[in-house]
Protein backbone atom coordinates (compact mmCIF):
# COMPACT_ATOMS: atom_id res chain seq x y z
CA UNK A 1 -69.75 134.79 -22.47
CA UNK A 2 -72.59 134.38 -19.52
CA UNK A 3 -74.03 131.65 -19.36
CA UNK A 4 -76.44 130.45 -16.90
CA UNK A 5 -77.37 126.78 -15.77
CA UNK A 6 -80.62 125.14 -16.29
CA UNK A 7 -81.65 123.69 -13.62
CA UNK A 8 -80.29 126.08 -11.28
CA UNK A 9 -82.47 127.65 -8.35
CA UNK A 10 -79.90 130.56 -8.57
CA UNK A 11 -78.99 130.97 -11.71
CA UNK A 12 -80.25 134.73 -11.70
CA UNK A 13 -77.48 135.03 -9.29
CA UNK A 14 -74.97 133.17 -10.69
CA UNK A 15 -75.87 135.27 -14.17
CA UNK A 16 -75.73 138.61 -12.39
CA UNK A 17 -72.31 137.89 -10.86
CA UNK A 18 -70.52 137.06 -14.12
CA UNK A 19 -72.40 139.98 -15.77
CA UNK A 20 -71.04 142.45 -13.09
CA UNK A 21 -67.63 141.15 -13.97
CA UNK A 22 -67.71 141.91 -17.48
CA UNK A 23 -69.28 145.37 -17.34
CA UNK A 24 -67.97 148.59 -15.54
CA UNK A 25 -69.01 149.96 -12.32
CA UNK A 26 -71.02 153.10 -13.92
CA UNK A 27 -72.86 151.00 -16.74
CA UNK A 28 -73.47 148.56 -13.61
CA UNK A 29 -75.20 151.84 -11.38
CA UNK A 30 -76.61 153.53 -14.93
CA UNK A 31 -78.55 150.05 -15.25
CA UNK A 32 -79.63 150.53 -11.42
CA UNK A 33 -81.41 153.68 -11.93
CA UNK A 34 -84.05 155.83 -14.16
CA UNK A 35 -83.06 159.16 -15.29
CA UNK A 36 -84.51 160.55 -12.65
CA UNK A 37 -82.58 159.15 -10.02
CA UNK A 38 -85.39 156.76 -8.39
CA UNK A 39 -84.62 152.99 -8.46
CA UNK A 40 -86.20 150.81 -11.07
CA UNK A 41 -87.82 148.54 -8.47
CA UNK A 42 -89.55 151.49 -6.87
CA UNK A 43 -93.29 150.40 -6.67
CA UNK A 44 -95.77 151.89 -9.13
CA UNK A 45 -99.49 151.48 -8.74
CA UNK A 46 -100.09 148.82 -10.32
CA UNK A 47 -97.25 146.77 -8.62
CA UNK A 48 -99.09 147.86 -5.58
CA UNK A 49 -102.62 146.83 -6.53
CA UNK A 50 -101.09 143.13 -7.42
CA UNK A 51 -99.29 142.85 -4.12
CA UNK A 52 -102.46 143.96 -2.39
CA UNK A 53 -104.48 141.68 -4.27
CA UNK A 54 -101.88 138.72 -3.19
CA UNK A 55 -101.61 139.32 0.23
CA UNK A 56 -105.86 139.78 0.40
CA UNK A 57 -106.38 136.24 -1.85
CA UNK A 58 -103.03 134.52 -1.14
CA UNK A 59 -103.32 134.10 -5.28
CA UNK A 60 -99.47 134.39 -7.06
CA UNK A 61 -98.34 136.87 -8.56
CA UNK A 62 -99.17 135.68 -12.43
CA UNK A 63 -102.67 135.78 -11.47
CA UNK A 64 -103.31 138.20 -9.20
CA UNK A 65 -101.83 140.49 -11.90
CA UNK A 66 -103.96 139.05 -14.69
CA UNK A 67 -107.17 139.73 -12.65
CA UNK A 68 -105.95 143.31 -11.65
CA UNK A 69 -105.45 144.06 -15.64
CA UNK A 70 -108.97 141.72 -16.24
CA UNK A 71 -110.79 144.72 -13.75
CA UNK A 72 -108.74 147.59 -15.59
CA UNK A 73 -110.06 146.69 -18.61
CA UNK A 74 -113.53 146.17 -17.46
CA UNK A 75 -113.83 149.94 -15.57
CA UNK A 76 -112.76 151.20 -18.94
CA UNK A 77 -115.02 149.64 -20.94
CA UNK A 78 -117.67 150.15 -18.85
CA UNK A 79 -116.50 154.06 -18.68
CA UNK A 80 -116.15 154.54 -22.63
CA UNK A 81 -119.50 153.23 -23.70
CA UNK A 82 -121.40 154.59 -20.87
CA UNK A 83 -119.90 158.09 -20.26
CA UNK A 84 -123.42 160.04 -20.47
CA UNK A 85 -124.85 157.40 -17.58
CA UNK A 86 -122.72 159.66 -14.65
CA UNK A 87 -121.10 156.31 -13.74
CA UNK A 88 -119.72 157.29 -10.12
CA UNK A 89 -117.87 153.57 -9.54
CA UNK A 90 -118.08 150.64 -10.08
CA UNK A 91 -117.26 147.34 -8.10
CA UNK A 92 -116.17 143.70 -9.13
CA UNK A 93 -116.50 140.68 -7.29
CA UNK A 94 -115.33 137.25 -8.50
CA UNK A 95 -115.47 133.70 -7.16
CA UNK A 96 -113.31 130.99 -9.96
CA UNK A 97 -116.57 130.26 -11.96
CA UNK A 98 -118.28 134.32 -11.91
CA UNK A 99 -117.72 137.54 -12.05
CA UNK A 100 -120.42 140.20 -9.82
CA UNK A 101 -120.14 143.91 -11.82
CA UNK A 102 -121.86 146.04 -9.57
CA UNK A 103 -122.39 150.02 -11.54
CA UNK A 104 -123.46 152.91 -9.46
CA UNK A 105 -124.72 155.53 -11.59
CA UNK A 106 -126.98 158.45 -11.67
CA UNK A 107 -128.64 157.51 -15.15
CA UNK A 108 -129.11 154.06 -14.46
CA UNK A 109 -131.80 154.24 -17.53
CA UNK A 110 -128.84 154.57 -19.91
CA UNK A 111 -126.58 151.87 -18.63
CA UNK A 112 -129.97 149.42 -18.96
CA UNK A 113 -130.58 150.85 -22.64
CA UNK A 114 -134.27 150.03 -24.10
CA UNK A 115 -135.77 146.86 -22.42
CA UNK A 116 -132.21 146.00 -21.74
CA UNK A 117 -130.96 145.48 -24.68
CA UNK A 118 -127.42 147.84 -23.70
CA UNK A 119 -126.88 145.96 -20.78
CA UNK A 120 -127.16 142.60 -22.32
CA UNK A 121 -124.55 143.79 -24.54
CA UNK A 122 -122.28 144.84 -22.20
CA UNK A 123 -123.08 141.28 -20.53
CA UNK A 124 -121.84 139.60 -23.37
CA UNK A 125 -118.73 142.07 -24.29
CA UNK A 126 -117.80 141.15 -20.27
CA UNK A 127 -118.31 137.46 -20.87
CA UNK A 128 -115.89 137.53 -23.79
CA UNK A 129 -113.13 139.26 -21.56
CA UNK A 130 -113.45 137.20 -18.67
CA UNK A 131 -114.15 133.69 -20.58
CA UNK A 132 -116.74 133.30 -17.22
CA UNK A 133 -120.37 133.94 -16.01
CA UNK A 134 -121.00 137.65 -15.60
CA UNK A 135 -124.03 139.23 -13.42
CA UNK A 136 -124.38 143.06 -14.18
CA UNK A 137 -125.85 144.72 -11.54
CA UNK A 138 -126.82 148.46 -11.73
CA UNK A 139 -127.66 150.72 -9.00
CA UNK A 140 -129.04 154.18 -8.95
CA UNK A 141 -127.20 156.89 -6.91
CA UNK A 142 -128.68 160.63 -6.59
CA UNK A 143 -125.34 161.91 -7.66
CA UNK A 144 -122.70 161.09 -9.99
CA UNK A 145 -120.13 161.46 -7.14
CA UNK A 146 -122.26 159.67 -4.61
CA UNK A 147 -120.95 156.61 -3.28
């Protein structure tokens, strides 16, 4: 039986070691690789957008992942309820206490909503997410794939 040692700065190590002894070589290598013959730690695109994130902030990984999945799910919210608006991107700034939503959009008059009442709700569906102050700024482009 593996077992591994608390306590242990290598214990990963020390568990991979016994658990190459008590497999075979081609369940070891059919571990190591997807069906289509790439390794598993190839980088997707999110792995990418968290390392970029880390190296830009110098934030760990935990949460510069957390805020890269926090602005996911912000563009998508923002994209499902205001599909109509011609949203052509949007852009999020954060310090530790706020969060800066900047929407560029061709119909800026839907994203607002009558005398602001849509925006205020996505203000407060944004607030809920993030668990911080949100400012929702929207800006008017001439096209909906202006930048």
């Amino acid at each position: 039986m593996a077992r591994a040692y608390g306590g242990c700065e290598d214990k990963g190590r020390r568990f991979a070691l016994l658990l190459k002894r008590s497999m075979p070589n081609q369940a070891i290598s059919a571990r190591a690789t997807s069906p289509s013959g790439t390794g598993v730690t190839d980088d997707s695109a999110f792995k990418r957008q968290v390392r970029a994130r880390m190296a830009e902030t110098g934030e760990k990984y935990t949460v510069a992942r957390r805020i890269v999945l926090e602005d996911a799910a912000i563009r998508a919210i923002l994209h499902h309820h205001m599909e109509p608006a011609g949203i052509s991107r949007i852009e999020i700034e954060r310090t530790s206490d706020h969060v800066w939503v900047h929407v560029y959009s061709s119909r800026p008059a839907i994203v607002i909503g009558h005398r602001g009442t849509e925006a205020d709700r996505i203000r407060a569906n944004l607030k809920e997410l993030t668990g911080t102050r949100v400012a929702l700024n929207i800006w008017e482009v001439r096209g909906p794939n202006e930048h």
